[in-house]
Protein backbone atom coordinates (compact mmCIF):
# COMPACT_ATOMS: atom_id res chain seq x y z
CA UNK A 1 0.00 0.00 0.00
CA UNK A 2 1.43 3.76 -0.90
CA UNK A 3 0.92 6.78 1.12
CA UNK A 4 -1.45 7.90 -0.09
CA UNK A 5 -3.97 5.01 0.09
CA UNK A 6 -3.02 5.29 3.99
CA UNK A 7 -3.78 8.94 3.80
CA UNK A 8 -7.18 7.63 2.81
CA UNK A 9 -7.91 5.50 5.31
CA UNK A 10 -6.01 6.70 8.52
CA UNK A 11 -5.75 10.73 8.39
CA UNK A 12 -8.72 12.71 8.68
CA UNK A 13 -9.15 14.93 5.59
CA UNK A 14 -8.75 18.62 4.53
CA UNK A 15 -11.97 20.06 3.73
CA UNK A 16 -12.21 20.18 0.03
CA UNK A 17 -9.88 17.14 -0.36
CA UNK A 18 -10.35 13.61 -2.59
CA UNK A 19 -10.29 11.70 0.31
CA UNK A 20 -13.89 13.78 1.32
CA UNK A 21 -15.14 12.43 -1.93
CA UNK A 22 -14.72 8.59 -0.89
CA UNK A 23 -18.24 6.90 -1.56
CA UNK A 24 -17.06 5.16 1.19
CA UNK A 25 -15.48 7.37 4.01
CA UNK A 26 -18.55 9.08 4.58
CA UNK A 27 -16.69 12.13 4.32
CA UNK A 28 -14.47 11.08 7.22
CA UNK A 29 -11.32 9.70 4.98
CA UNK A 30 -11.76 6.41 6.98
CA UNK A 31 -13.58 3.46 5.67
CA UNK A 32 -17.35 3.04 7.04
CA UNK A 33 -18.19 -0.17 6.71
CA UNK A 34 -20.64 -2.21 8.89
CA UNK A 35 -19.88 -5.83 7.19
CA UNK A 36 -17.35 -7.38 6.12
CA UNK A 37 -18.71 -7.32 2.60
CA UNK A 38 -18.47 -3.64 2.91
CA UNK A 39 -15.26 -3.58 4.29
CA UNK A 40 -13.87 -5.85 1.60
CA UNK A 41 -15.53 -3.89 -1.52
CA UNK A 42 -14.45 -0.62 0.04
CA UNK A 43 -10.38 -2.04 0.55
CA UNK A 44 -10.71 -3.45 -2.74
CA UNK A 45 -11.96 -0.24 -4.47
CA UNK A 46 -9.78 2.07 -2.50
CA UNK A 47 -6.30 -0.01 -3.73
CA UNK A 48 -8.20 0.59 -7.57
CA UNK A 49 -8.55 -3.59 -7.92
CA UNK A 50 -11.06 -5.44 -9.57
CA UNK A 51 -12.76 -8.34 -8.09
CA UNK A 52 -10.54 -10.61 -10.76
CA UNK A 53 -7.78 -8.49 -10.48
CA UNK A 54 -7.92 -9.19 -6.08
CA UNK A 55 -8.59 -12.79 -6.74
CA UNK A 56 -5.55 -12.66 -9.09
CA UNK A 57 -2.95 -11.51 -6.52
CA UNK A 58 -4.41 -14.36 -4.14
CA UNK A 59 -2.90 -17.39 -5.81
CA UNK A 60 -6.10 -19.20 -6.81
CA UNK A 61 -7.02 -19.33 -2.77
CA UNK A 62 -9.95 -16.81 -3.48
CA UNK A 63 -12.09 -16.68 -7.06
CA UNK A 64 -13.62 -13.87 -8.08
CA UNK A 65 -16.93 -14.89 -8.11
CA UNK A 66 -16.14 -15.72 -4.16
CA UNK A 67 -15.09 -12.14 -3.61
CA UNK A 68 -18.36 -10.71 -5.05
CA UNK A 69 -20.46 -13.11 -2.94
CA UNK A 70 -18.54 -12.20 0.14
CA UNK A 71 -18.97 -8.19 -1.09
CA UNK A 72 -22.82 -9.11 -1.81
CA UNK A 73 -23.17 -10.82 1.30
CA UNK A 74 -24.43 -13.80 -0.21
CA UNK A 75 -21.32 -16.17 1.70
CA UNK A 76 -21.48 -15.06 5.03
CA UNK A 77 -19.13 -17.31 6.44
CA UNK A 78 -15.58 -17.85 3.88
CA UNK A 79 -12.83 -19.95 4.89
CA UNK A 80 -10.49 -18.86 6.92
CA UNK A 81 -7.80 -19.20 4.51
CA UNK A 82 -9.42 -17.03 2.23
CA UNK A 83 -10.01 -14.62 4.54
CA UNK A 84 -6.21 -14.98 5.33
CA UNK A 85 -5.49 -14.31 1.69
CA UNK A 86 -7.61 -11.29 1.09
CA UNK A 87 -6.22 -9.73 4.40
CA UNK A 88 -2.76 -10.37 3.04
CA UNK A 89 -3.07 -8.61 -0.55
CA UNK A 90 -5.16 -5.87 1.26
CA UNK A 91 -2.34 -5.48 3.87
CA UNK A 92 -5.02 -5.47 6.59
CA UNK A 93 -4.95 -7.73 9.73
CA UNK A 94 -7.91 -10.08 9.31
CA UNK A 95 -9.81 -9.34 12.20
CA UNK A 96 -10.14 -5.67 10.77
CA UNK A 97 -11.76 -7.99 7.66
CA UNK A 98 -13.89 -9.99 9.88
CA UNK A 99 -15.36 -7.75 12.35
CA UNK A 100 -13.66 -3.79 11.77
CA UNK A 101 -11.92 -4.22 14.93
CA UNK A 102 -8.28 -3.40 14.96
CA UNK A 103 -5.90 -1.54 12.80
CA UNK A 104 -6.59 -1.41 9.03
């Protein structure tokens, strides 16, 4: 991750700034995400990947088609080592994934 995708999701912003733009920051310029489906789609969109481009970087351990259901909601429980790979290539710590807690 570069600076200034941690800009994005650890500073607060300037008034006026991209990061107060962020579908997804809620104009805070940290991600507001309730579920992990959220959370996922918003790490995903913030580091500019595709769902095929994430499930790429992941080895084969996650599809894309399992990323969308996870983003959708519709698989509400994924394996743990799929969660282990998406919190790997989204440099987040897992239980940020899994339940927001933590550092992203």
């Amino acid at each position: 991750m570069n600076s200034a995708q941690l800009d994005l999701i650890e500073e607060d912003p300037e008034p006026g700034s991209a990061s107060m733009d962020c579908p997804h920051c809620n104009g805070t310029g940290k991600i507001a995400a309730r579920t992990m489906g959220e959370r996922l789609k918003a790490l995903r969109l913030t580091r500019g990947l595709t769902p095929t481009e994430l499930a790429e970087r992941t080895q084969g351990i996650v599809s894309a088609s399992n990323i969308n259901s996870i983003e959708r909601q519709t698989n509400l429980n994924p394996k743990l080592d799929a969660l282990r790979a998406l919190a790997n290539e989204l440099d987040v710590k897992i239980g940020y994934l899994i339940d927001g807690e933590g550092d992203t």
